[in-house]
Protein backbone atom coordinates (compact mmCIF):
# COMPACT_ATOMS: atom_id res chain seq x y z
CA UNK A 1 146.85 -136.94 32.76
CA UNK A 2 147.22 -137.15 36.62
CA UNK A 3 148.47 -133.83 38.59
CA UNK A 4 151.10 -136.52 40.61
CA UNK A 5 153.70 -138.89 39.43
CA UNK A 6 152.72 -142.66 39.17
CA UNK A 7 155.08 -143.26 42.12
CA UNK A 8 153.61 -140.80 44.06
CA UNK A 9 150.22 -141.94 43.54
CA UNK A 10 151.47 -145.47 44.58
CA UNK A 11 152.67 -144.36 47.72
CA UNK A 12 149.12 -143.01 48.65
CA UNK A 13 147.36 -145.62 47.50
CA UNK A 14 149.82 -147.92 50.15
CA UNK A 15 149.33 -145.68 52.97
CA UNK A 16 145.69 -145.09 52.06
CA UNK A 17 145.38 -149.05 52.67
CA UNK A 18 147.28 -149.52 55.58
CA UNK A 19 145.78 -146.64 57.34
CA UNK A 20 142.36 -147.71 56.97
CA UNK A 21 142.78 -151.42 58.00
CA UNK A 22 143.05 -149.54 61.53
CA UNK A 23 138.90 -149.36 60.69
CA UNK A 24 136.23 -151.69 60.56
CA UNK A 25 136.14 -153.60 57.46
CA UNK A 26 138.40 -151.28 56.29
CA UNK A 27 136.66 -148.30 56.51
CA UNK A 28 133.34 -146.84 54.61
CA UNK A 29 133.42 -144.62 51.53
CA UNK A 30 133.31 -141.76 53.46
CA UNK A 31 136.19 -142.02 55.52
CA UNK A 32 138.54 -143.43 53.43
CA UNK A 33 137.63 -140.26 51.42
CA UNK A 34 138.93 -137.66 54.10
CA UNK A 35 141.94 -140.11 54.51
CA UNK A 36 142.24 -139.65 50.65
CA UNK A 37 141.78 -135.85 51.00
CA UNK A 38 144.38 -135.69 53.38
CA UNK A 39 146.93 -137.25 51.33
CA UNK A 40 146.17 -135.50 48.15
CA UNK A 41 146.77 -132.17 50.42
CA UNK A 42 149.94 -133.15 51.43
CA UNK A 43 150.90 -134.26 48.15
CA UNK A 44 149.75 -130.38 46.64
CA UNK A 45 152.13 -129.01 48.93
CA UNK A 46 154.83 -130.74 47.84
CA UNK A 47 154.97 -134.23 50.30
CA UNK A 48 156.38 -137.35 48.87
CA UNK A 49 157.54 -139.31 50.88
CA UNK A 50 156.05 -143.02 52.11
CA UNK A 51 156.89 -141.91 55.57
CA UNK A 52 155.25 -138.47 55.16
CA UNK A 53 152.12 -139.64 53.39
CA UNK A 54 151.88 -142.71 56.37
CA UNK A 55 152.07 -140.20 59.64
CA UNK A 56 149.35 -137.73 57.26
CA UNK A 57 146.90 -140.95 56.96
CA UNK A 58 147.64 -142.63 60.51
CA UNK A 59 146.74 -139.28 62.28
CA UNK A 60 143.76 -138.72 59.69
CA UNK A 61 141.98 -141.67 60.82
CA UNK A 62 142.83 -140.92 64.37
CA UNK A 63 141.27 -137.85 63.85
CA UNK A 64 137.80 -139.37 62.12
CA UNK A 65 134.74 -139.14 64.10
CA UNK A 66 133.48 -142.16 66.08
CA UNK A 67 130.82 -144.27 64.48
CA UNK A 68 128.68 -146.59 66.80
């Protein structure tokens, strides 16, 4: 059984997708991990909102280091 409500986990799963079309293809594995990380953070301390968890993952892939 998941630690988070189905519509919780929805709403990061949206803003986990939207965030990371800001990155090539998407993003790799490992980014769209921290973005994930960053999220299920939030979430722990008690963050639920779709406008919360879309300012957490906007500013965590503003935040990812620069790949050439």
């Amino acid at each position: 059984m998941s630690e988070f409500k189905p519509s919780i986990l929805s709403k990061m799963d949206v803003t986990l997708e939207e965030a990371c079309q800001a990155l090539p293809g998407g993003g790799n594995h490992t980014q769209r991990k921290i973005v994930a990380e960053c999220l299920l953070t939030a979430a722990r301390q008690g963050r639920s909102t779709l406008g919360e968890f879309s300012i957490i993952a906007r500013k965590a892939v503003a935040e990812l280091p620069r790949t050439e």
